[in-house]
PDB file of N, CA and C in Angstrom:
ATOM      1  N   UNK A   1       3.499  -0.911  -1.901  1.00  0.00           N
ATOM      2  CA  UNK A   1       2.849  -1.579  -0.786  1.00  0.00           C
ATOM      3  C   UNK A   1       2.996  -0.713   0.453  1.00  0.00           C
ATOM      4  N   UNK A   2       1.985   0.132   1.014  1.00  0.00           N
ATOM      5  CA  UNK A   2       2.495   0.942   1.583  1.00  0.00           C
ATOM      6  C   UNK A   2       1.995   0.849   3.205  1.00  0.00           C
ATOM      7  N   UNK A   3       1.458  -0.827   3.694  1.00  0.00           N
ATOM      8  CA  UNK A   3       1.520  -1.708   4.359  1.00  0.00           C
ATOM      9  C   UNK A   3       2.644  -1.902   4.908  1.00  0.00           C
ATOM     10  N   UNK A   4       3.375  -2.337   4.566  1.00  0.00           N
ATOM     11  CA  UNK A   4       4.465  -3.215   4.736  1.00  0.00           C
ATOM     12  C   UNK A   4       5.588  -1.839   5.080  1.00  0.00           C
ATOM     13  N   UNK A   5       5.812  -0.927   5.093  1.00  0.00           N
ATOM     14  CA  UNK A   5       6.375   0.251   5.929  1.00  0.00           C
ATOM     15  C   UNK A   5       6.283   0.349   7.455  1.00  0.00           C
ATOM     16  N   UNK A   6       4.417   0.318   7.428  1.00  0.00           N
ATOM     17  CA  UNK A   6       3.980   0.265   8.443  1.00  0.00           C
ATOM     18  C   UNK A   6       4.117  -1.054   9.622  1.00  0.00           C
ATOM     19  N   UNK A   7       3.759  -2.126   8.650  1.00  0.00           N
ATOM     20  CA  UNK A   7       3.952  -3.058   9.364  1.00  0.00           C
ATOM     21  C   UNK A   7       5.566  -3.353   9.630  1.00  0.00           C
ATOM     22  N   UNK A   8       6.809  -3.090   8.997  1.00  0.00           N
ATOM     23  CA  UNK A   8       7.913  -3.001   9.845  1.00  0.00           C
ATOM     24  C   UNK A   8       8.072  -2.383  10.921  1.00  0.00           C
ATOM     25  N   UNK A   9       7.595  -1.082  10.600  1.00  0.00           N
ATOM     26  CA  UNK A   9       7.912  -0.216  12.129  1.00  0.00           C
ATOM     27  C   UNK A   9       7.032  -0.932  13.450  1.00  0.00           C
ATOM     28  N   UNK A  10       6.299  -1.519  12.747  1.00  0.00           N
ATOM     29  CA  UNK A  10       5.567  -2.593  14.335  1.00  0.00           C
ATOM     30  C   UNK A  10       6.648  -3.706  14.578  1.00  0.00           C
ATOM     31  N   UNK A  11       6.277  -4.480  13.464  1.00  0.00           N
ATOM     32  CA  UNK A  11       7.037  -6.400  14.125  1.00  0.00           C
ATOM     33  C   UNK A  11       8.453  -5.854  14.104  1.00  0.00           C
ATOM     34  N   UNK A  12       8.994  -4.729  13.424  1.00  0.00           N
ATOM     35  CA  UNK A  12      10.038  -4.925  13.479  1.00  0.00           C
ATOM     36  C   UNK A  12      11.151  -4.592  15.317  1.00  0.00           C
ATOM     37  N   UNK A  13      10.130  -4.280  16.463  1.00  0.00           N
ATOM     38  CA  UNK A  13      10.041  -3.311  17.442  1.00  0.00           C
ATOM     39  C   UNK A  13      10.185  -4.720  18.441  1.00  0.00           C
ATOM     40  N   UNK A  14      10.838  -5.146  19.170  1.00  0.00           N
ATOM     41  CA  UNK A  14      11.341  -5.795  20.253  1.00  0.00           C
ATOM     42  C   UNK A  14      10.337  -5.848  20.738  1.00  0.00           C
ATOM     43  N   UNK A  15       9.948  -4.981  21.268  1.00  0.00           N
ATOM     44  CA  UNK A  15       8.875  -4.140  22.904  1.00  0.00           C
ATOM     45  C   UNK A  15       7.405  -4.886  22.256  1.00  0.00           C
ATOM     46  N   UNK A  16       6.642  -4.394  21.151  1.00  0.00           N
ATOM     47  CA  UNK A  16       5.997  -5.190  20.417  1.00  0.00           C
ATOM     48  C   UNK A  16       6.141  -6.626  20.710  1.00  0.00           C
ATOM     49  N   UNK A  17       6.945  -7.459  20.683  1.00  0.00           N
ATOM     50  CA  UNK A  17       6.352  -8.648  20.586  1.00  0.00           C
ATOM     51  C   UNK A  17       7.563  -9.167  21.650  1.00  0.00           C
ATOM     52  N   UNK A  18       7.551  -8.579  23.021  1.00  0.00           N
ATOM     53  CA  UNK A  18       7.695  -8.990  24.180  1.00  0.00           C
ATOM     54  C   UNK A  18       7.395 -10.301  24.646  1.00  0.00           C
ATOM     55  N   UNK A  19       6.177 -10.725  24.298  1.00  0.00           N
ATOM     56  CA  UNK A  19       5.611 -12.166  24.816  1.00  0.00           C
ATOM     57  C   UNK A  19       5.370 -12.860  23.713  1.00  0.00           C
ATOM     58  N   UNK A  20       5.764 -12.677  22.692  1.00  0.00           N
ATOM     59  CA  UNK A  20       5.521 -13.617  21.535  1.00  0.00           C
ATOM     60  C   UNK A  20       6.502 -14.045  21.231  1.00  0.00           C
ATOM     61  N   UNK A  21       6.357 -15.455  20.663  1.00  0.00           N
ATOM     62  CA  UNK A  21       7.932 -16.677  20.368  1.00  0.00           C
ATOM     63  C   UNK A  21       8.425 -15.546  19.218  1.00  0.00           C
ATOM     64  N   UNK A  22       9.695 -15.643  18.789  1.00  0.00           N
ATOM     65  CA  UNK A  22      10.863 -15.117  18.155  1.00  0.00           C
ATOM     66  C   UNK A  22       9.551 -14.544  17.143  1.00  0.00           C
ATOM     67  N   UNK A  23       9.446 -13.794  16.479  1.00  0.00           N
ATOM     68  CA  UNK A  23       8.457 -13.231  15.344  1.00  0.00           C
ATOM     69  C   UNK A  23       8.766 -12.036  15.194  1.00  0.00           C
ATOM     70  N   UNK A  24       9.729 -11.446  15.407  1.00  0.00           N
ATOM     71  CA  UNK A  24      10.452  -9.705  14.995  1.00  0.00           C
ATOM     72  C   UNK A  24      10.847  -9.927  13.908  1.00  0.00           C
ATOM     73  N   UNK A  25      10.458  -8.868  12.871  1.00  0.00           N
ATOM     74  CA  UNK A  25      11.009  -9.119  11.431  1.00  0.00           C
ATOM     75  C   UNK A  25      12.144  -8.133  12.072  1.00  0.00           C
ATOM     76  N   UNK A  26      13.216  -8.347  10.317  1.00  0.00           N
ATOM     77  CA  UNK A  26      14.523  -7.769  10.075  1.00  0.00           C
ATOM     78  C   UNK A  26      14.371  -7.236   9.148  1.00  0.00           C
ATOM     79  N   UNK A  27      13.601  -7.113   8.140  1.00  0.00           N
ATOM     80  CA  UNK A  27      13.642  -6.464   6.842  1.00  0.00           C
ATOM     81  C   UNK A  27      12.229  -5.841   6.279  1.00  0.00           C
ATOM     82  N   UNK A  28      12.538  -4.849   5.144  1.00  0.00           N
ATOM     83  CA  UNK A  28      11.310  -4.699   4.763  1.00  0.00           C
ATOM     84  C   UNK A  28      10.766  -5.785   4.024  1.00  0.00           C
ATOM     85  N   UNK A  29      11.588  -6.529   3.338  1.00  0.00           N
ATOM     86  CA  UNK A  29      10.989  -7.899   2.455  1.00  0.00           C
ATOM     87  C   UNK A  29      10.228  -8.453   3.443  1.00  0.00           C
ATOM     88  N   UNK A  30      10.719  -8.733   4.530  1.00  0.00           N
ATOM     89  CA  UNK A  30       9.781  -9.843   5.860  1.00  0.00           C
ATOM     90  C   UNK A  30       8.571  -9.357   5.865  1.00  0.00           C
ATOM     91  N   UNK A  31       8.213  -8.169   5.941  1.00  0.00           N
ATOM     92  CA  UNK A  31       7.139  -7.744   6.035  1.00  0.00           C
ATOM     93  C   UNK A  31       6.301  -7.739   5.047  1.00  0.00           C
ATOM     94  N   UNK A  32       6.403  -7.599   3.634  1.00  0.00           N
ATOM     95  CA  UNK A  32       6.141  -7.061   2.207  1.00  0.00           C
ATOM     96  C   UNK A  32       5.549  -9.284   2.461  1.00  0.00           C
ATOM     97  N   UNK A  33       6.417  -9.904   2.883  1.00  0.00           N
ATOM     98  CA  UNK A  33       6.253 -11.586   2.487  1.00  0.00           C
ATOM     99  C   UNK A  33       4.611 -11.793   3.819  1.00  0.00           C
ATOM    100  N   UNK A  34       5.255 -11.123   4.782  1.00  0.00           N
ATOM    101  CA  UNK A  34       3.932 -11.207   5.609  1.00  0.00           C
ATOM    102  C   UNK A  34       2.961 -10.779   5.399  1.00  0.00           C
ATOM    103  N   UNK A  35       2.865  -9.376   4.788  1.00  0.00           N
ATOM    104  CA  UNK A  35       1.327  -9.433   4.161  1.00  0.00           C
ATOM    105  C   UNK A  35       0.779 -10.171   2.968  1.00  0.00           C
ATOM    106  N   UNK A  36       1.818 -10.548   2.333  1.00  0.00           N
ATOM    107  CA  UNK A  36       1.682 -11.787   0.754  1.00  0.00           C
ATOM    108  C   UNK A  36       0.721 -13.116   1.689  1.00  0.00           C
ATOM    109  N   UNK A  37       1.419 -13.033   2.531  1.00  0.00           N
ATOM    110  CA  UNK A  37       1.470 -14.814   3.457  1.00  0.00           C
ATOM    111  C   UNK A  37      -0.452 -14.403   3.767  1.00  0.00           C
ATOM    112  N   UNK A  38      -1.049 -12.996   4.415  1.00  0.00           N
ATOM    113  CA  UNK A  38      -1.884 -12.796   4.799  1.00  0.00           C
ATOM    114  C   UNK A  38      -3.135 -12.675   4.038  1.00  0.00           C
ATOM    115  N   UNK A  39      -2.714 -12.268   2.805  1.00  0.00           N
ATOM    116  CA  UNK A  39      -3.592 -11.943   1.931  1.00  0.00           C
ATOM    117  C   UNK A  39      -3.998 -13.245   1.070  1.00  0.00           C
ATOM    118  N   UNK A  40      -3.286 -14.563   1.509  1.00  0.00           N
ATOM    119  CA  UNK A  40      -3.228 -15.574   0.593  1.00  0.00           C
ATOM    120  C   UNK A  40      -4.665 -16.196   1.491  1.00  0.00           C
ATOM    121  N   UNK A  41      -5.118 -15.527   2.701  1.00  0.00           N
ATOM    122  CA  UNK A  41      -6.150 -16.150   3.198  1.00  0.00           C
ATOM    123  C   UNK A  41      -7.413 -15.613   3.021  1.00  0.00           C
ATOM    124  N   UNK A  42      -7.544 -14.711   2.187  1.00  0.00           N
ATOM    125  CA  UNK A  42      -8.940 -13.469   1.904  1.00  0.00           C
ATOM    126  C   UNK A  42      -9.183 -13.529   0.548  1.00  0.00           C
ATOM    127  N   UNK A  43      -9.866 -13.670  -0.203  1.00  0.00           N
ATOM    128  CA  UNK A  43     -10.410 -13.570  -1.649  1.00  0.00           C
ATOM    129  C   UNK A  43     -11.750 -12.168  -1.863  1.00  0.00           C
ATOM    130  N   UNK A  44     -11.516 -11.929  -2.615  1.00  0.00           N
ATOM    131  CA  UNK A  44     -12.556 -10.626  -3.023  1.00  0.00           C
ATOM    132  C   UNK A  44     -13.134 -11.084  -3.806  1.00  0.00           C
ATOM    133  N   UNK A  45     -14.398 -10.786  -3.852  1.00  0.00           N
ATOM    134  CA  UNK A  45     -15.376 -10.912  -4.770  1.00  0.00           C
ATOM    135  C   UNK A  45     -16.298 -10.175  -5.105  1.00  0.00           C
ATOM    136  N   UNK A  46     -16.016  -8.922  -5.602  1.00  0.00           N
ATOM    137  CA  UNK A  46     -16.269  -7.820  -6.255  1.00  0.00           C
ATOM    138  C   UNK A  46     -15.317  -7.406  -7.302  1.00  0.00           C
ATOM    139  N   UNK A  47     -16.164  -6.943  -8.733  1.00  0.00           N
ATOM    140  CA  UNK A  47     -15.637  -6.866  -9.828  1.00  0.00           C
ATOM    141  C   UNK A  47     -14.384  -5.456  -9.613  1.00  0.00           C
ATOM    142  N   UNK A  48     -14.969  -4.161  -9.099  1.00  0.00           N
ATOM    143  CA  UNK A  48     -14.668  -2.519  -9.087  1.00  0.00           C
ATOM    144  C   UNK A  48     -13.157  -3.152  -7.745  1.00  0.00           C
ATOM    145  N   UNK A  49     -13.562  -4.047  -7.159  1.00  0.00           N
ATOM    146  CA  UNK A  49     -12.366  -4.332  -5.921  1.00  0.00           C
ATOM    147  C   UNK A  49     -10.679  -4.897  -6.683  1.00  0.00           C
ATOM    148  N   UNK A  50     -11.363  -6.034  -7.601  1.00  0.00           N
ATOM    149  CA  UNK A  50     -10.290  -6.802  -8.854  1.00  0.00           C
ATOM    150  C   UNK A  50      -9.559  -5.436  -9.328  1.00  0.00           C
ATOM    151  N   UNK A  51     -10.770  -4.553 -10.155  1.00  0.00           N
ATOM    152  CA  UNK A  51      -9.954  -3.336 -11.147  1.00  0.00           C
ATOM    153  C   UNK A  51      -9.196  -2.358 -10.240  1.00  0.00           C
ATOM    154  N   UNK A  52      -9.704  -2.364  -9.127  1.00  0.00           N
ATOM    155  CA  UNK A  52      -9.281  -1.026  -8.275  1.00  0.00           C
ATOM    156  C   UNK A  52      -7.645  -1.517  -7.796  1.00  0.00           C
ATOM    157  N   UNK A  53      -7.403  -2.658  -7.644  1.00  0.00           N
ATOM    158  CA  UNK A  53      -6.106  -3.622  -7.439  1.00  0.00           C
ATOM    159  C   UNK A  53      -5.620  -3.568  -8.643  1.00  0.00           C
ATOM    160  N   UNK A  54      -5.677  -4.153  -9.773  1.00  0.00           N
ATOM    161  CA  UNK A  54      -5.188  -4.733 -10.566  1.00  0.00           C
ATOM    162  C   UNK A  54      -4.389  -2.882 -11.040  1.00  0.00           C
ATOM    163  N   UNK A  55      -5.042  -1.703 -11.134  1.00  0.00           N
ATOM    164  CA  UNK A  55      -4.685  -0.529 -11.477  1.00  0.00           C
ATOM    165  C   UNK A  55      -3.899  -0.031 -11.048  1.00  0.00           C
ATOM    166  N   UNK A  56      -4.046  -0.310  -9.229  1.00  0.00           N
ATOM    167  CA  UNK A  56      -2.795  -0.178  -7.830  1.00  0.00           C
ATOM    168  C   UNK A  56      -1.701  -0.771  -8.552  1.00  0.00           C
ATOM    169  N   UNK A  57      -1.637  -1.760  -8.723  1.00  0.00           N
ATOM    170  CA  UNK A  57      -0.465  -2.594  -9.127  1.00  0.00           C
ATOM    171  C   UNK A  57       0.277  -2.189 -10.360  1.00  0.00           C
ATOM    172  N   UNK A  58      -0.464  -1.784 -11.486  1.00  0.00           N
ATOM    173  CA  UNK A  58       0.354  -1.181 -12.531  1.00  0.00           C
ATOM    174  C   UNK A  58       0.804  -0.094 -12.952  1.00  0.00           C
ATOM    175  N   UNK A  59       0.058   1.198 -11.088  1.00  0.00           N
ATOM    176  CA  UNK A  59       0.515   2.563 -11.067  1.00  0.00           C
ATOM    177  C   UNK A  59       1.307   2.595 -10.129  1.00  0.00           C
ATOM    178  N   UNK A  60       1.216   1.621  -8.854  1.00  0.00           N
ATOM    179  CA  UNK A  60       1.964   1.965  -7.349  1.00  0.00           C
ATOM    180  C   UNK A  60       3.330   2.714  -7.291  1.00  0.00           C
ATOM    181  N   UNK A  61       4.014   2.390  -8.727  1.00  0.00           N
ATOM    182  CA  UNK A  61       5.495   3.201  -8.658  1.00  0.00           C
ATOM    183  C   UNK A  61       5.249   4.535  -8.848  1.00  0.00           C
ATOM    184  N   UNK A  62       4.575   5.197  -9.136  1.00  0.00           N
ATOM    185  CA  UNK A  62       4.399   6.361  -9.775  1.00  0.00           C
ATOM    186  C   UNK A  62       2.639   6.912  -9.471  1.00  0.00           C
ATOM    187  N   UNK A  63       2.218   6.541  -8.463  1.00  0.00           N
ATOM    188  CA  UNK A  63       0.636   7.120  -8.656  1.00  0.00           C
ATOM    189  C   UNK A  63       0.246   8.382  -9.372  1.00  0.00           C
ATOM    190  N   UNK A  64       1.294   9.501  -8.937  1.00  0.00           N
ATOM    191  CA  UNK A  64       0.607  10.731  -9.016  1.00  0.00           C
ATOM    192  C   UNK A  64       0.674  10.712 -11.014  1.00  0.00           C
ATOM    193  N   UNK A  65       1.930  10.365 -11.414  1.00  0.00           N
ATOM    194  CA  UNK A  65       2.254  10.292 -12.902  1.00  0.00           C
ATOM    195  C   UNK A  65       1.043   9.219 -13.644  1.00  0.00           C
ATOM    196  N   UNK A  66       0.633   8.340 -13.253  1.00  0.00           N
ATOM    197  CA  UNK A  66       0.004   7.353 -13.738  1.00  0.00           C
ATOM    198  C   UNK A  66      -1.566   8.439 -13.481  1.00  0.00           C
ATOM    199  N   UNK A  67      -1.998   9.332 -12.908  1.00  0.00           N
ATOM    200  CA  UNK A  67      -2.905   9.763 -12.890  1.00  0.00           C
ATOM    201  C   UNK A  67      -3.325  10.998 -13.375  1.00  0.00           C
ATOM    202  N   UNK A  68      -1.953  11.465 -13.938  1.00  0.00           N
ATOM    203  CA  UNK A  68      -2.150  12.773 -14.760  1.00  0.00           C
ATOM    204  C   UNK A  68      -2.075  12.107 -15.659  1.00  0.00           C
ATOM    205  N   UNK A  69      -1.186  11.068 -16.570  1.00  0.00           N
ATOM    206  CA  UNK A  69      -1.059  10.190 -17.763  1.00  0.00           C
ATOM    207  C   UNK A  69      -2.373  10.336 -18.501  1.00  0.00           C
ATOM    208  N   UNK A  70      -3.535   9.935 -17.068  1.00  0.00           N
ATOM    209  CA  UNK A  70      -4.733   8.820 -17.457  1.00  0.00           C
ATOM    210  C   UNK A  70      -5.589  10.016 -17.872  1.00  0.00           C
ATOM    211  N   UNK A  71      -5.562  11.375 -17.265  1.00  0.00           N
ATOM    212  CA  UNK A  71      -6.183  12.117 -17.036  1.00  0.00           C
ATOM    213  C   UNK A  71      -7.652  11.640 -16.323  1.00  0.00           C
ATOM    214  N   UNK A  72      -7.044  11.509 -15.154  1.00  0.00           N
ATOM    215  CA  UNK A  72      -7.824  11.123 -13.847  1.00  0.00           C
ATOM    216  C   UNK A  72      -8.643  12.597 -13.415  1.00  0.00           C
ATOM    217  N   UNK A  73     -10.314  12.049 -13.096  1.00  0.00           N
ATOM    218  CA  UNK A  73     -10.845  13.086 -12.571  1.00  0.00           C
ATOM    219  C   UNK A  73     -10.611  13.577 -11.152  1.00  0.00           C
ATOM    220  N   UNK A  74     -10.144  12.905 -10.467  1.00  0.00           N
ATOM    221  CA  UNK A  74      -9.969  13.511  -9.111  1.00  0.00           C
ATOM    222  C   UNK A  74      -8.457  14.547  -9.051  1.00  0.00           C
ATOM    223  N   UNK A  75      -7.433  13.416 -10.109  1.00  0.00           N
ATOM    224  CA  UNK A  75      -6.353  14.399 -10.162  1.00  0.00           C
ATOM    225  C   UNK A  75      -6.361  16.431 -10.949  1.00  0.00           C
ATOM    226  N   UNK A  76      -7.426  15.843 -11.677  1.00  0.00           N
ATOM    227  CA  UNK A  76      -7.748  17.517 -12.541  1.00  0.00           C
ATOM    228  C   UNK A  76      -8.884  18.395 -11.061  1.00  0.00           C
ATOM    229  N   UNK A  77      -9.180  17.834 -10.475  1.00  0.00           N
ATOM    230  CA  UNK A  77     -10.303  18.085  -9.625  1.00  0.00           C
ATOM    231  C   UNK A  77      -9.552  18.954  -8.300  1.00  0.00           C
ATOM    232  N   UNK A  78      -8.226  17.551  -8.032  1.00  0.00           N
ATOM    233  CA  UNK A  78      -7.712  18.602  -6.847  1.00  0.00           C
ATOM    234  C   UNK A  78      -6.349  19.402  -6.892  1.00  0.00           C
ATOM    235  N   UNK A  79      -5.846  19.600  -8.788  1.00  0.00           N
ATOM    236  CA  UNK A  79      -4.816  20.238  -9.049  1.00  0.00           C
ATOM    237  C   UNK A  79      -5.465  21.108  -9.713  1.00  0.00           C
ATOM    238  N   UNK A  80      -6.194  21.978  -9.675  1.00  0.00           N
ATOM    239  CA  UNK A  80      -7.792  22.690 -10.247  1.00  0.00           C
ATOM    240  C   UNK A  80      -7.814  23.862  -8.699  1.00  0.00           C
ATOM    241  N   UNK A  81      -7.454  23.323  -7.244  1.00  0.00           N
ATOM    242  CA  UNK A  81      -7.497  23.732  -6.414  1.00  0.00           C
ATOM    243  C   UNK A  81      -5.791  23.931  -5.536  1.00  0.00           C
ATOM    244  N   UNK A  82      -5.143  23.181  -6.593  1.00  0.00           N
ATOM    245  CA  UNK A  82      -3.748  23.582  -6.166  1.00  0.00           C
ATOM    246  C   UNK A  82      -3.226  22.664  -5.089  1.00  0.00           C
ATOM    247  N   UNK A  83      -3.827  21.786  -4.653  1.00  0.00           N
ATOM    248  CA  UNK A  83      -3.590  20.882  -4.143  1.00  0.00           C
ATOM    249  C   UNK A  83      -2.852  19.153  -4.644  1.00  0.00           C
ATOM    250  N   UNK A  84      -1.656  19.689  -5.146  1.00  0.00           N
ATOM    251  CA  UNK A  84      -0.959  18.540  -5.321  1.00  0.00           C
ATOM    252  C   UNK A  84      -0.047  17.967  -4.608  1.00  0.00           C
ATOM    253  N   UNK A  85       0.432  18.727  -3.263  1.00  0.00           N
ATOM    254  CA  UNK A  85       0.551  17.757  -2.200  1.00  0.00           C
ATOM    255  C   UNK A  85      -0.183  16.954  -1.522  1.00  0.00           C
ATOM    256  N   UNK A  86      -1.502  17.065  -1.794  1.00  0.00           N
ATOM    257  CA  UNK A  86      -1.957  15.949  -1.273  1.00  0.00           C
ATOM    258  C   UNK A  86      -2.380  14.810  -2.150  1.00  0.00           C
ATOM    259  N   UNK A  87      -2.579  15.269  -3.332  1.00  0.00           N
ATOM    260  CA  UNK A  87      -2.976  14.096  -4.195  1.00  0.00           C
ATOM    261  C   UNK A  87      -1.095  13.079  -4.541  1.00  0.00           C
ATOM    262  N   UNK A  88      -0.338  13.711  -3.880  1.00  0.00           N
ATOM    263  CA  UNK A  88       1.064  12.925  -3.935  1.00  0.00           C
ATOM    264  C   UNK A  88       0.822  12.265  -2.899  1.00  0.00           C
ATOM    265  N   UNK A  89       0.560  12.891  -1.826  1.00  0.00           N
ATOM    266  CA  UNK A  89       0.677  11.865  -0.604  1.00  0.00           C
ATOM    267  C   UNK A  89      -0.914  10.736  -0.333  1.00  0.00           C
TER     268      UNK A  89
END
């Protein structure tokens, strides 16, 4: 979830939420639960949106491995050009 990094280094920031009632997270879980809490209000409805998630979810530990595994075209495409720092990041 690579949200929820981001979104700590915000709510988690005093200065940030200066005028807002108590709402500073403490953890990365707080955050990881706040985008759960956010996403429980949006539904997709596109088929390629479902698979493109459902794939996130069963590679996110490991993208770059889950995409040489698969023999992914973009991964042969931009390690072809030597570029596997970026297909890591």
């Amino acid at each position: 979830m690579e949200d929820a990094e981001g979104m700590f280094k915000l709510d988690s920031d005093p200065e940030v939420h200066l005028y807002l009632p108590d709402s500073t997270i403490h953890t990365l879980d707080q955050a990881k639960t706040s985008i759960s809490n956010i996403r429980k209000h949006f539904s997709i409805n596109c088929d390629s949106s479902h698979l493109a998630e459902t794939i996130y979810k069963k590679a996110e530990k490991d993208l770059f491995g889950f995409m040489k595994k698969n023999e992914a075209s973009h991964y042969h495409r931009l390690m072809g050009f030597g570029l596997e720092k970026d297909i890591r990041y």
